[in-house]
C-alpha atoms as a PDB file:
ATOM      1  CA  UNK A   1     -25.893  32.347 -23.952  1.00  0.00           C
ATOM      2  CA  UNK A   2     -23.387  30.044 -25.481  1.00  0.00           C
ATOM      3  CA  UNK A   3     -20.734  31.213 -23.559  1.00  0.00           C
ATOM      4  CA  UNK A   4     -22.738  30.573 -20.158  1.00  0.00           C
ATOM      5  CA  UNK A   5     -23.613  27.231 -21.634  1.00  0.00           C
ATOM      6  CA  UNK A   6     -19.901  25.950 -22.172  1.00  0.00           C
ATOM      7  CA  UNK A   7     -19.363  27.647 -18.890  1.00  0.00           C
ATOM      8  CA  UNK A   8     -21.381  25.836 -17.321  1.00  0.00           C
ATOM      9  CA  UNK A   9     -20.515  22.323 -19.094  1.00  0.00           C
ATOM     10  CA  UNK A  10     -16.427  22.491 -18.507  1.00  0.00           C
ATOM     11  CA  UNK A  11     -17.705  23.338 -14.453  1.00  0.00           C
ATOM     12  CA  UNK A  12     -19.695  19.847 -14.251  1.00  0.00           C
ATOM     13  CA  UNK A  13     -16.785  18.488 -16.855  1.00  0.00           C
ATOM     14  CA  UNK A  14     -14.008  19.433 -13.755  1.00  0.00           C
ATOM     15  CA  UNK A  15     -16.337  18.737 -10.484  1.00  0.00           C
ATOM     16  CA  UNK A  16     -16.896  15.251 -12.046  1.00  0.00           C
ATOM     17  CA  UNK A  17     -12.999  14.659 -12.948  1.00  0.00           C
ATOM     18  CA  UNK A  18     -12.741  15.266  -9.153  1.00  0.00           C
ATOM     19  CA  UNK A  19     -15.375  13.247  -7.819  1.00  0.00           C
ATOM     20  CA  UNK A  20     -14.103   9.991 -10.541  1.00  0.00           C
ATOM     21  CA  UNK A  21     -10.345  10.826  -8.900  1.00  0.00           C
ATOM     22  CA  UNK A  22     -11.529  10.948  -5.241  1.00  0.00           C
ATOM     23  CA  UNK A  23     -13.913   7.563  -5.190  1.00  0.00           C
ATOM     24  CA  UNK A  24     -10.464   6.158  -7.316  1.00  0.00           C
ATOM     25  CA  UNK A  25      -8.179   7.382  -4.026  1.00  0.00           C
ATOM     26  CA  UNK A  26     -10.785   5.743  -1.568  1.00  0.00           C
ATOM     27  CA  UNK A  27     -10.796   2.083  -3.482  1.00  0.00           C
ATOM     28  CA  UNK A  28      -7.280   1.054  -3.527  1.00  0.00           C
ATOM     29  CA  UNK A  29      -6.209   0.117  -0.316  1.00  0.00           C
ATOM     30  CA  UNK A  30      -2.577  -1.012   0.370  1.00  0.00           C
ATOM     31  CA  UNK A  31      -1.938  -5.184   0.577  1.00  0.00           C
ATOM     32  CA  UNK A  32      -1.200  -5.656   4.213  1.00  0.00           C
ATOM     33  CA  UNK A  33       1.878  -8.121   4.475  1.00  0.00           C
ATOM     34  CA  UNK A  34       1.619  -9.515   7.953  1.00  0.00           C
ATOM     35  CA  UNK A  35       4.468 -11.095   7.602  1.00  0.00           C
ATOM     36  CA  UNK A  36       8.082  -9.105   8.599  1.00  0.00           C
ATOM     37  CA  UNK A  37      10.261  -8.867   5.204  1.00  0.00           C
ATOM     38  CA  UNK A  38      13.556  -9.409   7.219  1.00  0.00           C
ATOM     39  CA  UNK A  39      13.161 -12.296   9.204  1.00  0.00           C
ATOM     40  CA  UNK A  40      10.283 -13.827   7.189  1.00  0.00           C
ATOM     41  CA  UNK A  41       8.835 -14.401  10.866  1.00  0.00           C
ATOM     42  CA  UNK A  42       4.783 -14.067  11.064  1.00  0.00           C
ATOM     43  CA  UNK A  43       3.922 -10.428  12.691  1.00  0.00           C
ATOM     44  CA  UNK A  44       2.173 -11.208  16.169  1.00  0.00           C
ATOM     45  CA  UNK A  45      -0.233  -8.452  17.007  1.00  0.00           C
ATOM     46  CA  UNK A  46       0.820  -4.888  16.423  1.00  0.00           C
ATOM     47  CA  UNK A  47       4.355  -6.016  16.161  1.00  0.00           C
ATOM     48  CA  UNK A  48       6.800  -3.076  15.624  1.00  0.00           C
ATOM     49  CA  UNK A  49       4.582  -0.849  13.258  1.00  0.00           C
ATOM     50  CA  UNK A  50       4.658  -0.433   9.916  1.00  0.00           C
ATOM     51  CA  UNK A  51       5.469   0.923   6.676  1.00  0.00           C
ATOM     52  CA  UNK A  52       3.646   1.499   3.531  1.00  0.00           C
ATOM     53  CA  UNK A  53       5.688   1.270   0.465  1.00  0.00           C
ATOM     54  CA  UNK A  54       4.040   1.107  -2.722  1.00  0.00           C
ATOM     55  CA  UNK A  55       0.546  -0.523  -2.732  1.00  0.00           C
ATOM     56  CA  UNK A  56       1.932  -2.552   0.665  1.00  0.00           C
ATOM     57  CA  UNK A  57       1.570  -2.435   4.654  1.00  0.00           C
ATOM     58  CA  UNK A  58       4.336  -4.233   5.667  1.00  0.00           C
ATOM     59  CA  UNK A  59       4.301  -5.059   9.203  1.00  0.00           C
ATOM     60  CA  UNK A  60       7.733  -5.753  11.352  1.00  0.00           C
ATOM     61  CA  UNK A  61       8.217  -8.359  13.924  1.00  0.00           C
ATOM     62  CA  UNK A  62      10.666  -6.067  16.360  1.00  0.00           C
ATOM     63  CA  UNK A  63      12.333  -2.773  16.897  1.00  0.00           C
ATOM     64  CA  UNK A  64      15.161  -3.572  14.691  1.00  0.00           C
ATOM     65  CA  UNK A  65      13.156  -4.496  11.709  1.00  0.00           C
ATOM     66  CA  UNK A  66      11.941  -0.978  10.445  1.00  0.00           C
ATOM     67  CA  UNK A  67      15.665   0.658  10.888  1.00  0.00           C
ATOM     68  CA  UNK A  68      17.245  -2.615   8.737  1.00  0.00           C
ATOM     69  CA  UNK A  69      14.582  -2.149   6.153  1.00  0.00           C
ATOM     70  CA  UNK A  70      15.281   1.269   5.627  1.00  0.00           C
ATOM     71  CA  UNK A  71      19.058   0.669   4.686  1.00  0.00           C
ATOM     72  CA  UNK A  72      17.979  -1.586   1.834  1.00  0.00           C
ATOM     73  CA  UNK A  73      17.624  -0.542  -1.596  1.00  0.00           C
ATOM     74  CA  UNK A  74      14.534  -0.290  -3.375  1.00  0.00           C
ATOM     75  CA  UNK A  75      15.183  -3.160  -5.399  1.00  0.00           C
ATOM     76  CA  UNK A  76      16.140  -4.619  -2.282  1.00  0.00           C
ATOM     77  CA  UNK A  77      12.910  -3.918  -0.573  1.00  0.00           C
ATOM     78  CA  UNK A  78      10.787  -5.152  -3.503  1.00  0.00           C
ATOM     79  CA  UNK A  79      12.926  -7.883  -2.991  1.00  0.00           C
ATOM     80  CA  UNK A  80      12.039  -8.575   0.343  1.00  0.00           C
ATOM     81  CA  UNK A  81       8.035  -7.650   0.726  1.00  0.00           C
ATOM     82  CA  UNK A  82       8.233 -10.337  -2.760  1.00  0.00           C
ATOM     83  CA  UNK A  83       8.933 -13.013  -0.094  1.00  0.00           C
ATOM     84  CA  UNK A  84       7.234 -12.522   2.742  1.00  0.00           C
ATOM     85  CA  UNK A  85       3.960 -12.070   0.295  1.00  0.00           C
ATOM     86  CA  UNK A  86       4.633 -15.240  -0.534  1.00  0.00           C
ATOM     87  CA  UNK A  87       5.197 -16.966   2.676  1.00  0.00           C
ATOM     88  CA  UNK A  88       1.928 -15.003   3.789  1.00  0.00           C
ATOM     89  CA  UNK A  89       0.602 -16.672   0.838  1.00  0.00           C
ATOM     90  CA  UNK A  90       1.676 -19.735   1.775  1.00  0.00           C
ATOM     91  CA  UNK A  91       0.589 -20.044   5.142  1.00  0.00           C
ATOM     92  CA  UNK A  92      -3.077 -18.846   4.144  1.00  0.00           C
ATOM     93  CA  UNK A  93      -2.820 -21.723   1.642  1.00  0.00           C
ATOM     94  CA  UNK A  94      -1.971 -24.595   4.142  1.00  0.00           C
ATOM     95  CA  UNK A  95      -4.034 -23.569   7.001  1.00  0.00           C
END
C-alpha cells in the first residue's frame, strides 16, 4: 500500500514538473528588434528575415544583412542587437 502510494505521488510529482516547464516554454517570447543591427536602419515590412539569437528576433533590412551578421562574433553580435534595441527604443520614445 505504501509503495503504491509513493508510486503514485513521484507520478503527479513528474507530470506536474512537466506541465510547470511547458507553460514556462510558452511565456517567454523572444524581444523582436525591428530594427537591422548592421545598418541601424528601421526594418520595413518583412525585410530580409530574421534571426533569433538569445531572447531576440532581430529583423534585417536587406539580403546582405543576415550573411554580415553571421561573420561577427558573439560579443560582436550582442554588440550590435545592444544598439539597434536602443535606437528601437528611441524611436518608440519620440514618436
Amino acid at each position: 500500500m505504501l509503495k503504491k502510494f509513493l508510486s503514485l505521488t513521484a507520478a503527479a510529482a513528474i507530470l506536474t514538473g512537466l506541465a510547470l516547464a511547458e507553460e514556462a516554454k510558452q511565456e517567454v517570447k523572444p524581444t523582436e528588434v525591428h530594427v537591422c543591427p548592421i545598418t541601424l536602419e528601421a526594418v520595413k515590412g518583412d525585410g530580409a528575415g530574421t534571426k533569433t539569437v538569445g531572447n531576440y528576433k532581430v529583423w534585417f533590412c536587406c539580403g546582405g544583412c543576415p550573411g554580415a551578421f553571421d561573420k561577427l562574433s558573439k560579443e560582436d553580435k550582442d554588440k550590435k542587437i545592444a544598439a539597434a534595441l536602443k535606437k528601437q527604443q528611441d524611436s518608440a520614445k519620440a514618436g
